[in-house]
N, C-alpha and C. Protein backbone atom coordinates (compact mmCIF):
# COMPACT_ATOMS: atom_id res chain seq x y z
N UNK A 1 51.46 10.05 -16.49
CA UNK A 1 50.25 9.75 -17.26
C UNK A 1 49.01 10.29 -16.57
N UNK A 2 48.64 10.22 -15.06
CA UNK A 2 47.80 10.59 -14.38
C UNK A 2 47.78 12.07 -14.41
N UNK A 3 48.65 12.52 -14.47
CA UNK A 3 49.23 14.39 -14.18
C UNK A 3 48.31 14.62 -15.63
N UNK A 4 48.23 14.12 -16.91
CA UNK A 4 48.19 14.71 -18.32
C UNK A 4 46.54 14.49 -18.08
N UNK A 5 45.86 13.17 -17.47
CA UNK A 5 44.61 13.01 -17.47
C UNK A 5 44.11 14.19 -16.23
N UNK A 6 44.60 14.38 -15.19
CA UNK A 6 43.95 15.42 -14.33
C UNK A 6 43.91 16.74 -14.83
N UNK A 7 44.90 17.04 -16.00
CA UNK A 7 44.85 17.99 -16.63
C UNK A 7 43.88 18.75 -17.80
N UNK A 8 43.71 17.11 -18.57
CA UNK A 8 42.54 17.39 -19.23
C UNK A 8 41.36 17.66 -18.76
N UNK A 9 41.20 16.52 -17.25
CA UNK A 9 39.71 16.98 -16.64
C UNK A 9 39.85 18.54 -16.30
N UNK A 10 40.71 19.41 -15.81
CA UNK A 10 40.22 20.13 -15.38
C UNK A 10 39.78 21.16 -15.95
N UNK A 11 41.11 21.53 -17.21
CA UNK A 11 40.21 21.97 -18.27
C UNK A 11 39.35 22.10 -19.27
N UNK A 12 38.58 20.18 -19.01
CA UNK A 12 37.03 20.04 -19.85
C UNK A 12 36.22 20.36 -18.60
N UNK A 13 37.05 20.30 -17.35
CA UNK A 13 35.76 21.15 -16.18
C UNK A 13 35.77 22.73 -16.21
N UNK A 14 36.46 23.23 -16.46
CA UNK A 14 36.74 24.73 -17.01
C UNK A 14 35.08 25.00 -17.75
N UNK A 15 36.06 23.89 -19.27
CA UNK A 15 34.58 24.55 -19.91
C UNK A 15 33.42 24.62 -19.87
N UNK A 16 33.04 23.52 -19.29
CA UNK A 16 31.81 22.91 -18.51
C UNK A 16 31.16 23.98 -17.84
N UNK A 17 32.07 24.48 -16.85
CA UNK A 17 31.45 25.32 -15.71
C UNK A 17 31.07 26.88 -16.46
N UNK A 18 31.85 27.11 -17.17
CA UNK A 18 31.71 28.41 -17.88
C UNK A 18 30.72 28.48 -19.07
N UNK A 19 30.69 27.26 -19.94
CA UNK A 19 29.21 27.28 -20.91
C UNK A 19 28.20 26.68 -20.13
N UNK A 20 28.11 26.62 -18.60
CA UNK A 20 26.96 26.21 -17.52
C UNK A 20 26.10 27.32 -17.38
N UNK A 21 26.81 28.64 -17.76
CA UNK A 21 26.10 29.93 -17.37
C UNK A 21 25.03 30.12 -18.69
N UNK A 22 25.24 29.51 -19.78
CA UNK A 22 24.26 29.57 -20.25
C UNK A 22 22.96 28.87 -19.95
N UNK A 23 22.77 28.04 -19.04
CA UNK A 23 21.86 27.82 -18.36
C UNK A 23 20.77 29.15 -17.62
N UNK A 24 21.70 30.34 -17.25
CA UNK A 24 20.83 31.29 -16.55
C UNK A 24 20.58 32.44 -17.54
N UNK A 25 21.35 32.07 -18.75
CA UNK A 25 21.13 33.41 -19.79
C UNK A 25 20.36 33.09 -20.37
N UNK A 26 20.23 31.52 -20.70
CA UNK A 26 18.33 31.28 -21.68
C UNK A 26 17.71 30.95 -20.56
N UNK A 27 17.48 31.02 -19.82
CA UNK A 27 16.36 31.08 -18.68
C UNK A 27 15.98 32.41 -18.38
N UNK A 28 16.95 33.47 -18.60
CA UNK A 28 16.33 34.90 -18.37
C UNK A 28 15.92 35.20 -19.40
N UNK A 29 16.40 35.01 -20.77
CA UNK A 29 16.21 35.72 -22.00
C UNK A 29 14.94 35.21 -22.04
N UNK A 30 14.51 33.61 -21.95
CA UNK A 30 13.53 33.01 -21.92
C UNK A 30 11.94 33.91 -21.48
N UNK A 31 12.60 33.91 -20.30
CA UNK A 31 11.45 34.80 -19.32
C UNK A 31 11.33 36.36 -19.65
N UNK A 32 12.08 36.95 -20.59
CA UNK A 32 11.92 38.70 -21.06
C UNK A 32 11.15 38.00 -22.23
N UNK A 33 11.52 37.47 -22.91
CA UNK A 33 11.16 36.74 -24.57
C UNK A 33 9.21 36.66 -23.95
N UNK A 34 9.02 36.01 -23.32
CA UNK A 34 7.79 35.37 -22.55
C UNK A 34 7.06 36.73 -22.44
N UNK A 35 7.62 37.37 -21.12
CA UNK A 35 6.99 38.76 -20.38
C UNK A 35 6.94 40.07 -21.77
N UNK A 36 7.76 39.73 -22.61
CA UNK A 36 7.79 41.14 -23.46
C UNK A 36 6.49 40.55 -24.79
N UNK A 37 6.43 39.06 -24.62
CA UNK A 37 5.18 38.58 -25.82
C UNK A 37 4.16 39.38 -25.16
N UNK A 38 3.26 38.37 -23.95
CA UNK A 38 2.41 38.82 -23.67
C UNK A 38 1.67 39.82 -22.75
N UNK A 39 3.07 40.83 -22.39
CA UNK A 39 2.73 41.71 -21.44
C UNK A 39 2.29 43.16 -22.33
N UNK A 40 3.41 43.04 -23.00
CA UNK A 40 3.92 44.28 -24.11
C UNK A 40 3.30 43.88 -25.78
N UNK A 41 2.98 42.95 -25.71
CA UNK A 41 2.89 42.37 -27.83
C UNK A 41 3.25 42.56 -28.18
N UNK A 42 4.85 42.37 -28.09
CA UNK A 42 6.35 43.39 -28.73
C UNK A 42 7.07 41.45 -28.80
N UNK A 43 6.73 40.54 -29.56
CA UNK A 43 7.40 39.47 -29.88
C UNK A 43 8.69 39.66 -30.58
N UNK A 44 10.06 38.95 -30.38
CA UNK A 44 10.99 39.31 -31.29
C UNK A 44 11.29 38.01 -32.23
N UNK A 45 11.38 38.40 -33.37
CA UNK A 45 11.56 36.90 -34.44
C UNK A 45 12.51 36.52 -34.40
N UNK A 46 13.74 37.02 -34.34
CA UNK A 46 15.06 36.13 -33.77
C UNK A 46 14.99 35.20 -32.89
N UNK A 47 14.28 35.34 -31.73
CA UNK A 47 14.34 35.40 -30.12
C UNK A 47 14.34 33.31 -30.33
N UNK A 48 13.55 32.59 -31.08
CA UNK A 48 13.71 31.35 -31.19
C UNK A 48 14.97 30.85 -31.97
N UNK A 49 15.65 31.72 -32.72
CA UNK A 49 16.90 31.41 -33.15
C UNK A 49 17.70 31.29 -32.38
N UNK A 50 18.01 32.70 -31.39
CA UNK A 50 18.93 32.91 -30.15
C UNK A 50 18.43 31.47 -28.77
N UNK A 51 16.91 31.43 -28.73
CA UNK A 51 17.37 29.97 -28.06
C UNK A 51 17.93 29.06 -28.16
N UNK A 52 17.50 28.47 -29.70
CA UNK A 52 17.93 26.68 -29.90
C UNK A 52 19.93 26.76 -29.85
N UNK A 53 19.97 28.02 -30.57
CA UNK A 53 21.60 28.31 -30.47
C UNK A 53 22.26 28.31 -28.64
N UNK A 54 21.53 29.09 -28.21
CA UNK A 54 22.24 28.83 -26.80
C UNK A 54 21.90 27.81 -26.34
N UNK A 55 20.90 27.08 -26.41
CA UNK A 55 20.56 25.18 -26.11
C UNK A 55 21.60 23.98 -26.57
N UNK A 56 21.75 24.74 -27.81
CA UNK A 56 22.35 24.47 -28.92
C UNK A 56 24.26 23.95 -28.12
N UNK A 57 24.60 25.39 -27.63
CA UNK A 57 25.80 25.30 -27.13
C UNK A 57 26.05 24.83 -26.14
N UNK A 58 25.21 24.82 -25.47
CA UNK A 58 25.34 23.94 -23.89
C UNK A 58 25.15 22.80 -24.25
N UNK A 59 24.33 22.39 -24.93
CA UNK A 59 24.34 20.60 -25.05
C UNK A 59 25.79 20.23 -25.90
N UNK A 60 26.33 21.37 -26.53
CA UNK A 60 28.00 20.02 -26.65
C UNK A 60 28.94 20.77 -26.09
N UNK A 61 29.11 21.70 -25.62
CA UNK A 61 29.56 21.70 -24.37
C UNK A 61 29.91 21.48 -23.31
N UNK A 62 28.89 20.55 -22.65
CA UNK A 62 28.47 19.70 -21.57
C UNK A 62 28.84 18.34 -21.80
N UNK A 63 29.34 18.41 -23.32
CA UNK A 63 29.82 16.50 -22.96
C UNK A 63 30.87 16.06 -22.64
N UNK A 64 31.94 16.63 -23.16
CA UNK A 64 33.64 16.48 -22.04
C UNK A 64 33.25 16.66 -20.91
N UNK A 65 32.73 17.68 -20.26
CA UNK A 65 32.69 17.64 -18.88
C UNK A 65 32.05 16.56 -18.35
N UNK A 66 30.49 16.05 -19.15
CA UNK A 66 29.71 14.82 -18.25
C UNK A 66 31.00 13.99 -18.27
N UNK A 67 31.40 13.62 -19.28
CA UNK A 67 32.15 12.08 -19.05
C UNK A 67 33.41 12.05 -18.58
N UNK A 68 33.86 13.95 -18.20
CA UNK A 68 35.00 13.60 -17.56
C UNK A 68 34.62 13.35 -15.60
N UNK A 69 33.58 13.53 -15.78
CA UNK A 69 32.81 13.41 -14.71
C UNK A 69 32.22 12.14 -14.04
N UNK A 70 32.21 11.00 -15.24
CA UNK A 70 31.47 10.21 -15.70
C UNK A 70 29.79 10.02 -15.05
N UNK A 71 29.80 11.00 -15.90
CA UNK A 71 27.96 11.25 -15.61
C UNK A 71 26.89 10.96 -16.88
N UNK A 72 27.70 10.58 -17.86
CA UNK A 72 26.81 10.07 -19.02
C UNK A 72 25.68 8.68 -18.40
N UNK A 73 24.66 8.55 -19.23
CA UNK A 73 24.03 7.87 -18.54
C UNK A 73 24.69 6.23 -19.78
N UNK A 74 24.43 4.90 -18.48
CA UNK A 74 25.00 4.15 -19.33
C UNK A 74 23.63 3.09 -19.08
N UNK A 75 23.96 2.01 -19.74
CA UNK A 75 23.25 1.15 -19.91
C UNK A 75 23.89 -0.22 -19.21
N UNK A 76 23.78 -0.17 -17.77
CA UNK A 76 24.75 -0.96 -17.49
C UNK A 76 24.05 -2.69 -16.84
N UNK A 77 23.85 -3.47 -17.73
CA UNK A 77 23.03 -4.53 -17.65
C UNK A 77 24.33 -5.87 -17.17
N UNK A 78 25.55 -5.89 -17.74
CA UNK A 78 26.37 -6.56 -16.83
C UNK A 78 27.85 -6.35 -16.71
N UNK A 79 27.92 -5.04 -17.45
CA UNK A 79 29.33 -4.21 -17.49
C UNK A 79 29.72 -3.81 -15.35
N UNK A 80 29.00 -3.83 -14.96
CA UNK A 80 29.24 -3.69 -13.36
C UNK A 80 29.06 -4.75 -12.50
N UNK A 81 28.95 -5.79 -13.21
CA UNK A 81 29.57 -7.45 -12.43
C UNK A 81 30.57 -8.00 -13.06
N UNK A 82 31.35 -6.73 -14.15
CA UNK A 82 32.75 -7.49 -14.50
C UNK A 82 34.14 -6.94 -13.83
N UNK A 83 35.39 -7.27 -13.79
CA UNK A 83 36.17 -7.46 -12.88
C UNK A 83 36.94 -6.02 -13.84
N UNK A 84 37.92 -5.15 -12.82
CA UNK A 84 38.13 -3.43 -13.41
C UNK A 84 38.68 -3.48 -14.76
N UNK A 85 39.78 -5.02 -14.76
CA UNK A 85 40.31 -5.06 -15.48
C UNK A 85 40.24 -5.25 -17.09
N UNK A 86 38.30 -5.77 -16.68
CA UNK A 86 37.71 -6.89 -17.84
C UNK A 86 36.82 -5.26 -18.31
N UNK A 87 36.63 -4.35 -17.17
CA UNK A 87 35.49 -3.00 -17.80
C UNK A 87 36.64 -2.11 -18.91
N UNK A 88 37.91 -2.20 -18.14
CA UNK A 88 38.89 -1.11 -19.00
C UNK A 88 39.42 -1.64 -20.00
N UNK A 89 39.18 -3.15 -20.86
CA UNK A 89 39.55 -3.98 -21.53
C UNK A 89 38.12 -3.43 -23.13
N UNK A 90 37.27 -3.39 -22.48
CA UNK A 90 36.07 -3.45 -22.83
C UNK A 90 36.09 -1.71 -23.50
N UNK A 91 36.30 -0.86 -22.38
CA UNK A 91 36.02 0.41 -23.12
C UNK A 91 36.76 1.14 -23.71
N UNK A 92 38.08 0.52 -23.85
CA UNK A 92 39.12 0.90 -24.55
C UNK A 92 38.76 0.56 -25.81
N UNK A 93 38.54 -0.80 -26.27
CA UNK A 93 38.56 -1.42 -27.32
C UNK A 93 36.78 -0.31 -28.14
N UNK A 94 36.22 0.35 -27.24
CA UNK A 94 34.85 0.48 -27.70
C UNK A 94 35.46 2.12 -27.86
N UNK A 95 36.32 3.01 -27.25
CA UNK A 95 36.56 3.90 -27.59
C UNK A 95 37.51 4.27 -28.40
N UNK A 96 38.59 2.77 -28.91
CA UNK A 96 39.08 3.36 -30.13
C UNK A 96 38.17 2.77 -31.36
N UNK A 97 37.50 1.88 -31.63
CA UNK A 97 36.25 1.59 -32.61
C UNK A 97 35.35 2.45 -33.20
N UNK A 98 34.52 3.07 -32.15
CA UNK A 98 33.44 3.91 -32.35
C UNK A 98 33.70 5.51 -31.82
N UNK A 99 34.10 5.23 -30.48
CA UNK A 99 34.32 6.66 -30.55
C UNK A 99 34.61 7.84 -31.23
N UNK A 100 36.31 7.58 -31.01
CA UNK A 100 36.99 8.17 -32.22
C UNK A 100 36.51 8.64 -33.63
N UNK A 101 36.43 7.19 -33.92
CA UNK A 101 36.01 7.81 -35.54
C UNK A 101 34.63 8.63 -35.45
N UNK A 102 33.81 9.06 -34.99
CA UNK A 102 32.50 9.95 -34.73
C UNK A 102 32.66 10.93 -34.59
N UNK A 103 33.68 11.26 -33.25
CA UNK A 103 34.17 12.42 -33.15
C UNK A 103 35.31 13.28 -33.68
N UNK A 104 36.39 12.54 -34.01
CA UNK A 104 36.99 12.74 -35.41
C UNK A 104 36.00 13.76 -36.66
N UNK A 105 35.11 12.43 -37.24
CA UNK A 105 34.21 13.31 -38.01
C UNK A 105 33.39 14.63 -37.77
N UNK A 106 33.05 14.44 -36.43
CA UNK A 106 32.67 15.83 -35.72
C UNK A 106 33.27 16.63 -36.15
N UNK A 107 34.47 16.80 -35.36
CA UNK A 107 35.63 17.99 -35.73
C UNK A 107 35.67 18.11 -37.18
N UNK A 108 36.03 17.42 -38.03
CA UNK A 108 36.54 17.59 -39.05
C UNK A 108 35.43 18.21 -39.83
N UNK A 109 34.35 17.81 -39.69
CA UNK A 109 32.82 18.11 -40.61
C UNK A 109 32.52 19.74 -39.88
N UNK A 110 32.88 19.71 -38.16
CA UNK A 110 32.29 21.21 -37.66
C UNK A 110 33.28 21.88 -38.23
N UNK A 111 34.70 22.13 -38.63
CA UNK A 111 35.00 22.65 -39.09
C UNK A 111 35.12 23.70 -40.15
N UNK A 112 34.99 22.26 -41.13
CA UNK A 112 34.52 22.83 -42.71
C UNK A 112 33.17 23.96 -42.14
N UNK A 113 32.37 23.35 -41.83
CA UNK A 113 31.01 23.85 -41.43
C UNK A 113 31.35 25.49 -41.00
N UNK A 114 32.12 25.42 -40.11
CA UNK A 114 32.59 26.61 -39.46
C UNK A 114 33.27 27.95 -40.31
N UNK A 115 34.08 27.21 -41.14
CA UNK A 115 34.80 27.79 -41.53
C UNK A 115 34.08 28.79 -42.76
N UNK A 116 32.78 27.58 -43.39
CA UNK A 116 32.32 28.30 -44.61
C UNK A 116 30.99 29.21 -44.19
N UNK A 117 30.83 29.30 -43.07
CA UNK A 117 30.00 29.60 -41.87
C UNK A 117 30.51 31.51 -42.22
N UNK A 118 31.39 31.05 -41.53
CA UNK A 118 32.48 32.70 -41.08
C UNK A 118 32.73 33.16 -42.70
N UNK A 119 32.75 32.50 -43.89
CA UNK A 119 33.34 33.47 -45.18
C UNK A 119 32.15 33.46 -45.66
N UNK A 120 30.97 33.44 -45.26
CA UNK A 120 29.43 33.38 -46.18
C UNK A 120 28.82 34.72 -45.17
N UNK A 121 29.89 35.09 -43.71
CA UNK A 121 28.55 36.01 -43.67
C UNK A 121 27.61 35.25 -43.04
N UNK A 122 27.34 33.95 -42.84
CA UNK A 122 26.05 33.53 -42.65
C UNK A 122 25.32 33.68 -41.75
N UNK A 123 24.10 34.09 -41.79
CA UNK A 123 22.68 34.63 -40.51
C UNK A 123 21.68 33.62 -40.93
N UNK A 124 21.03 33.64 -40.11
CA UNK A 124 19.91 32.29 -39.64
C UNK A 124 18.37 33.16 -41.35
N UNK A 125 18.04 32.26 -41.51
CA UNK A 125 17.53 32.30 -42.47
C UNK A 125 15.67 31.77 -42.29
N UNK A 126 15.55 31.69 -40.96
CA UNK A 126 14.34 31.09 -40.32
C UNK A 126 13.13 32.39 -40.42
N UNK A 127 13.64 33.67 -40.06
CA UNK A 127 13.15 34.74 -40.15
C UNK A 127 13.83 35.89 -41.08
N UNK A 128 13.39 36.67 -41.49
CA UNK A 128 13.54 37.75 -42.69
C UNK A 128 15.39 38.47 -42.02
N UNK A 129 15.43 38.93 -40.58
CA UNK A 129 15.94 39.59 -39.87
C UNK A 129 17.03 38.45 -39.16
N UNK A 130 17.46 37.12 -39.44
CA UNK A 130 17.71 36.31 -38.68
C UNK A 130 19.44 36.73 -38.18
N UNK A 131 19.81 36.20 -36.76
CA UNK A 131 21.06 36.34 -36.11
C UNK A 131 22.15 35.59 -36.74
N UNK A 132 23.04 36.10 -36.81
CA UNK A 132 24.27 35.56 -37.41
C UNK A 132 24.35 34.01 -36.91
N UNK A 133 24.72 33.01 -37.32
CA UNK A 133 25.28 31.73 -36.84
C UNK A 133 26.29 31.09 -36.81
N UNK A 134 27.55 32.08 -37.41
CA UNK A 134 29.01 31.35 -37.53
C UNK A 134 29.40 31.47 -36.55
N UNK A 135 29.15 32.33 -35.18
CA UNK A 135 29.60 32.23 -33.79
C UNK A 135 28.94 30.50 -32.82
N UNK A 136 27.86 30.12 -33.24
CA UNK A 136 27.16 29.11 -33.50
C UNK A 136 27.52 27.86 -33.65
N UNK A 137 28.00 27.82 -35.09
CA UNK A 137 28.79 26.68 -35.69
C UNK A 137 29.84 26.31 -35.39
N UNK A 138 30.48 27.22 -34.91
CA UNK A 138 32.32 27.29 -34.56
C UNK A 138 32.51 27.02 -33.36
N UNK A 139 31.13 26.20 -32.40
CA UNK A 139 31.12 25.82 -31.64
C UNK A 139 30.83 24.32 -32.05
N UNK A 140 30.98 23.36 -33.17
CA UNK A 140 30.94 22.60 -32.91
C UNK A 140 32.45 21.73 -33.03
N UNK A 141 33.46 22.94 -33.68
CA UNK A 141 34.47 22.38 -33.78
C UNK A 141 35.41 22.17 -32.44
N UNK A 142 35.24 23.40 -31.47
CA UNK A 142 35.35 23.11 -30.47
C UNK A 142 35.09 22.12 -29.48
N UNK A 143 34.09 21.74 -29.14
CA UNK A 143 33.10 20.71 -28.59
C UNK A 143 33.65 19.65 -28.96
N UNK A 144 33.97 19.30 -30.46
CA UNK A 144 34.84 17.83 -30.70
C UNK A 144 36.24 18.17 -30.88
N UNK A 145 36.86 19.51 -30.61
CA UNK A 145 38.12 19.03 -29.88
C UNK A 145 38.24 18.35 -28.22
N UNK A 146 37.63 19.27 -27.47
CA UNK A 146 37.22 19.27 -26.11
C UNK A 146 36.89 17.40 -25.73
N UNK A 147 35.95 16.82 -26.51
CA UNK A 147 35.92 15.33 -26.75
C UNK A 147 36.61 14.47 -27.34
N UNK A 148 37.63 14.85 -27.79
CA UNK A 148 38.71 14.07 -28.81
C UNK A 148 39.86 14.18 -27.11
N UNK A 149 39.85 15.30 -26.47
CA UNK A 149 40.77 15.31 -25.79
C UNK A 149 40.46 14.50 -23.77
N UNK A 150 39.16 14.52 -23.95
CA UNK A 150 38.70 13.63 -22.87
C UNK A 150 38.97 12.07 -23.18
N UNK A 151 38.40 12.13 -25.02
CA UNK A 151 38.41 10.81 -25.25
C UNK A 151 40.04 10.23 -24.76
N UNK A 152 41.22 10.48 -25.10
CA UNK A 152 42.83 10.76 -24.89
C UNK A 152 42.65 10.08 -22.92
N UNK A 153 42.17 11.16 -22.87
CA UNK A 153 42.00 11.04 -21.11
C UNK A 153 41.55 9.89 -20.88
N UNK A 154 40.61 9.10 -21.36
CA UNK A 154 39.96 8.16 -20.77
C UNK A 154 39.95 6.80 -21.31
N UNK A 155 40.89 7.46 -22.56
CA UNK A 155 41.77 6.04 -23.02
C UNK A 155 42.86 5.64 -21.95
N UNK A 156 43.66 7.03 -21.39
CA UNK A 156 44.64 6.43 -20.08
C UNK A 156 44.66 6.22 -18.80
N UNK A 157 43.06 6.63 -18.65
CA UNK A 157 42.39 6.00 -17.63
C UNK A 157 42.28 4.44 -17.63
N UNK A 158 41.52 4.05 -18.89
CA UNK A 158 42.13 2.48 -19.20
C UNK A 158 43.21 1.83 -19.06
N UNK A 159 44.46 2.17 -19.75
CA UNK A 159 45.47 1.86 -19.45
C UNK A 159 45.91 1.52 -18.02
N UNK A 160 45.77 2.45 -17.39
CA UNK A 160 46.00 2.63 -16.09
C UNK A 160 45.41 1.82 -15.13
N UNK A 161 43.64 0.99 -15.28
CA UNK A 161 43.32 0.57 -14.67
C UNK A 161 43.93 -0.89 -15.11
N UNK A 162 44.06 -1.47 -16.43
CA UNK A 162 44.55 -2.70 -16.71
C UNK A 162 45.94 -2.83 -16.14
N UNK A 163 46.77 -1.97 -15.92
CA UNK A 163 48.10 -1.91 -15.28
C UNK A 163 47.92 -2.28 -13.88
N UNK A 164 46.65 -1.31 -13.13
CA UNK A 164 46.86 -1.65 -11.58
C UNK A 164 45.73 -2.00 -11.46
N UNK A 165 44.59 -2.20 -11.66
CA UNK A 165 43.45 -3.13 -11.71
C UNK A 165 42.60 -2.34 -10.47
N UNK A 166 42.79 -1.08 -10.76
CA UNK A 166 41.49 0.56 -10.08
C UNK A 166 41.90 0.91 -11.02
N UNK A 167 40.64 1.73 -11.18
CA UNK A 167 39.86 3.02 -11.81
C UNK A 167 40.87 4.11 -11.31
N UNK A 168 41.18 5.04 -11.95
CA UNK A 168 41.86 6.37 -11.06
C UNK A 168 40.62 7.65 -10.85
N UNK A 169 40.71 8.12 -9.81
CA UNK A 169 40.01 8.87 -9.17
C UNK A 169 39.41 9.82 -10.29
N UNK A 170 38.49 10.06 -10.42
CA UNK A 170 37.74 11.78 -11.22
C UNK A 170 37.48 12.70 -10.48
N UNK A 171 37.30 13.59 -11.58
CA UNK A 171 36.88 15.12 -10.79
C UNK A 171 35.64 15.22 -9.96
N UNK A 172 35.57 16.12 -8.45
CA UNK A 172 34.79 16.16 -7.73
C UNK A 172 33.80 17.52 -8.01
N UNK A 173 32.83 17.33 -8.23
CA UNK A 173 32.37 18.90 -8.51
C UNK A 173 30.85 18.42 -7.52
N UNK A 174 29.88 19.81 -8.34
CA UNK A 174 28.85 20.23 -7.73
C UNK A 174 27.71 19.13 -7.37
N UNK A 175 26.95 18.22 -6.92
CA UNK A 175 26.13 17.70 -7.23
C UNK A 175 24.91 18.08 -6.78
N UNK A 176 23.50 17.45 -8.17
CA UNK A 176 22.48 17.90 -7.62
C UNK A 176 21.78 18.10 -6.11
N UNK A 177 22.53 16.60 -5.79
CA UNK A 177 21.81 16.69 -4.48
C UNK A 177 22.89 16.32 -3.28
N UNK A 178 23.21 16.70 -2.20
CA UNK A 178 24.18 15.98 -1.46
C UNK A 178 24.19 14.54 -1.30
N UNK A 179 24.85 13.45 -2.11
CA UNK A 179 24.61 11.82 -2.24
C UNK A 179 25.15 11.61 -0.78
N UNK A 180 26.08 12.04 -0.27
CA UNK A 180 26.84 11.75 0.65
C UNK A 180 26.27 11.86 2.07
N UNK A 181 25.24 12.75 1.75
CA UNK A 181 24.46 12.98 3.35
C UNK A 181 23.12 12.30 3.07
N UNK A 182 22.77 12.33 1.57
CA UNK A 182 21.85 10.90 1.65
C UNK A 182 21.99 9.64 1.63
N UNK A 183 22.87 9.21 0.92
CA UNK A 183 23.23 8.01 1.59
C UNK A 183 23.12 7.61 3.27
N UNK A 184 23.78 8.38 3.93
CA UNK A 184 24.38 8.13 5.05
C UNK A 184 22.47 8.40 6.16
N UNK A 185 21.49 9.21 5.49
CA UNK A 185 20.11 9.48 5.95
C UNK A 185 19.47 7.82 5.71
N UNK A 186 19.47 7.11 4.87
CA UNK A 186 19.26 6.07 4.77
C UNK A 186 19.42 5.27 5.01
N UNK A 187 20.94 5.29 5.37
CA UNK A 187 21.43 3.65 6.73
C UNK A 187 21.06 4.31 7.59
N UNK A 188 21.05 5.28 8.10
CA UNK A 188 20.23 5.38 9.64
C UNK A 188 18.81 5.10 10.01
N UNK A 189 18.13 4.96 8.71
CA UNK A 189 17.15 4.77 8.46
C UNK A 189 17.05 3.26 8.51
N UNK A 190 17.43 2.57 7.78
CA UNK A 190 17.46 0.69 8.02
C UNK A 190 18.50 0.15 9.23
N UNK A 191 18.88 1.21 10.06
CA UNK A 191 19.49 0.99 11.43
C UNK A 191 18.61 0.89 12.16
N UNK A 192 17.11 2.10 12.48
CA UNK A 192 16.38 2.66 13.43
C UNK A 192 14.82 1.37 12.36
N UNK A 193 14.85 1.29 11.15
CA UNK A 193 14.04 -0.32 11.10
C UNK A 193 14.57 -1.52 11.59
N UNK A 194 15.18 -1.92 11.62
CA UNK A 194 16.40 -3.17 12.29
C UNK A 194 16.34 -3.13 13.29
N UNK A 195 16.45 -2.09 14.15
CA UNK A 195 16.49 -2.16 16.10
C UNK A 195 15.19 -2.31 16.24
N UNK A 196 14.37 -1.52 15.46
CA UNK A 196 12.89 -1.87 16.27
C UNK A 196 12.54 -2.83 16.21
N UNK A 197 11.56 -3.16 17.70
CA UNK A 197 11.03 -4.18 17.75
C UNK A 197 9.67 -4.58 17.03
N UNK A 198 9.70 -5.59 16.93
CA UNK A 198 8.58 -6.20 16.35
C UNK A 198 7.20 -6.52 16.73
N UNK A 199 6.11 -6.18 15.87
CA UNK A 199 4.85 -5.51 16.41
C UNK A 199 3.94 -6.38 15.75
N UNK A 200 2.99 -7.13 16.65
CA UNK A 200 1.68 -7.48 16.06
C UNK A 200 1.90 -8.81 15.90
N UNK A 201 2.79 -9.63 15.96
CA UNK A 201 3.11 -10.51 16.23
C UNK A 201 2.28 -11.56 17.16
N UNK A 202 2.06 -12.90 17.10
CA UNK A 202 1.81 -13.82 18.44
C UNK A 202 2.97 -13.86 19.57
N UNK A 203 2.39 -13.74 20.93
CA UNK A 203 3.68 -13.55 21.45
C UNK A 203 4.37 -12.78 22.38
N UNK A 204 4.14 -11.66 21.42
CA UNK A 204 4.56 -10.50 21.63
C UNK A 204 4.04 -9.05 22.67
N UNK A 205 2.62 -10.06 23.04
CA UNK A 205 1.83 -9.30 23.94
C UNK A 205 0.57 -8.35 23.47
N UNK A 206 1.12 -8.99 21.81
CA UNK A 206 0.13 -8.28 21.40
C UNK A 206 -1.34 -9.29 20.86
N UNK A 207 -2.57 -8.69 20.38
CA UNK A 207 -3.68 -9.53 20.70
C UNK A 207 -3.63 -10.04 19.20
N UNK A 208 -3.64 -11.24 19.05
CA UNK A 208 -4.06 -12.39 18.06
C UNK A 208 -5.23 -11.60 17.02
């Protein structure tokens, strides 16, 4: 069961890492789009289509990977003073309820979408000249397979923790910041407040 969930993470970390690069392709296109407005006055009218689309793709893209990551942001007001058994009780029951059926509809709706996308020919209609968008759309059917198949994953992550009462390990990847060497900067830090001595005090030699 663990072998099928490490499997899925790695290839929703696959995709993750590889639609990540669109991060540096609308950041450059961004900055020619920018430098060619007001350097040159050579604006291109597509050029806001081709963003929101590559914005577009990285934001569902990026969501199997956050949560195989579990990096979604949560709202956690008393879900982390309950016991592993009582959290995987809880998000099981909330990911076959709601989940599912959302992303289900995802797929099923990006599909159609996709499909009538690719036999229409269809180009963005924002400008006279606009970029095709069925390469576009046919990314959303993807995206809710990619989440239908984390969702799978993290239903037997549940399982697994109600069986042995831990969480099973996730994928280790890049982080923004090294947590591990900050953390560890900060107890040395309330080590080197803690030893010192105490100042200003009566007592202490120092003046009242």
């Amino acid at each position: 069961m663990l072998n099928l969930v490490n499997r899925i993470d790695r290839i929703n970390r696959w995709f993750g890492q590889f639609f990540g690069w669109t991060v540096l392709i609308l950041t450059l296109f961004v900055t020619y789009e920018v430098f060619s407005r007001y350097a040159f006055h050579n604006p291109r009218p597509w050029a806001f289509d081709v963003m929101n689309m590559l914005y577009g793709t990285l934001f569902m893209m990026a969501g199997a990977y956050t949560m195989a990551a579990n990096a979604h942001v949560r709202a956690d007001i008393l879900y982390g003073h309950f016991p592993i058994r009582v959290q995987a009780g809880l998000d099981l029951t909330l990911f076959v309820l709601f989940y599912f059926p959302g992303v289900i509809a995802m797929l099923w709706a990006g599909y159609g979408y996709a499909a009538e996308s690719f036999a229409i020919n269809e180009h963005s209609t924002i400008t006279a000249d606009g970029p095709p968008i069925y390469p576009f759309k046919a990314i959303i059917p993807l995206a809710g397979a990619c989440l239908i198949a984390q969702g799978v994953a993290e239903i037997l992550r549940c399982v697994s923790a109600l069986q042995r009462g831990v969480w099973p390990a996730r994928i280790e990847d890049v982080e923004e910041v090294d947590v591990e060497s900050l953390r560890s900067m900060v107890t040395q830090t309330e080590v080197i407040v803690n030893l010192a001595p105490e100042q200003g005090k009566p007592g202490q030699g120092e003046p009242r």
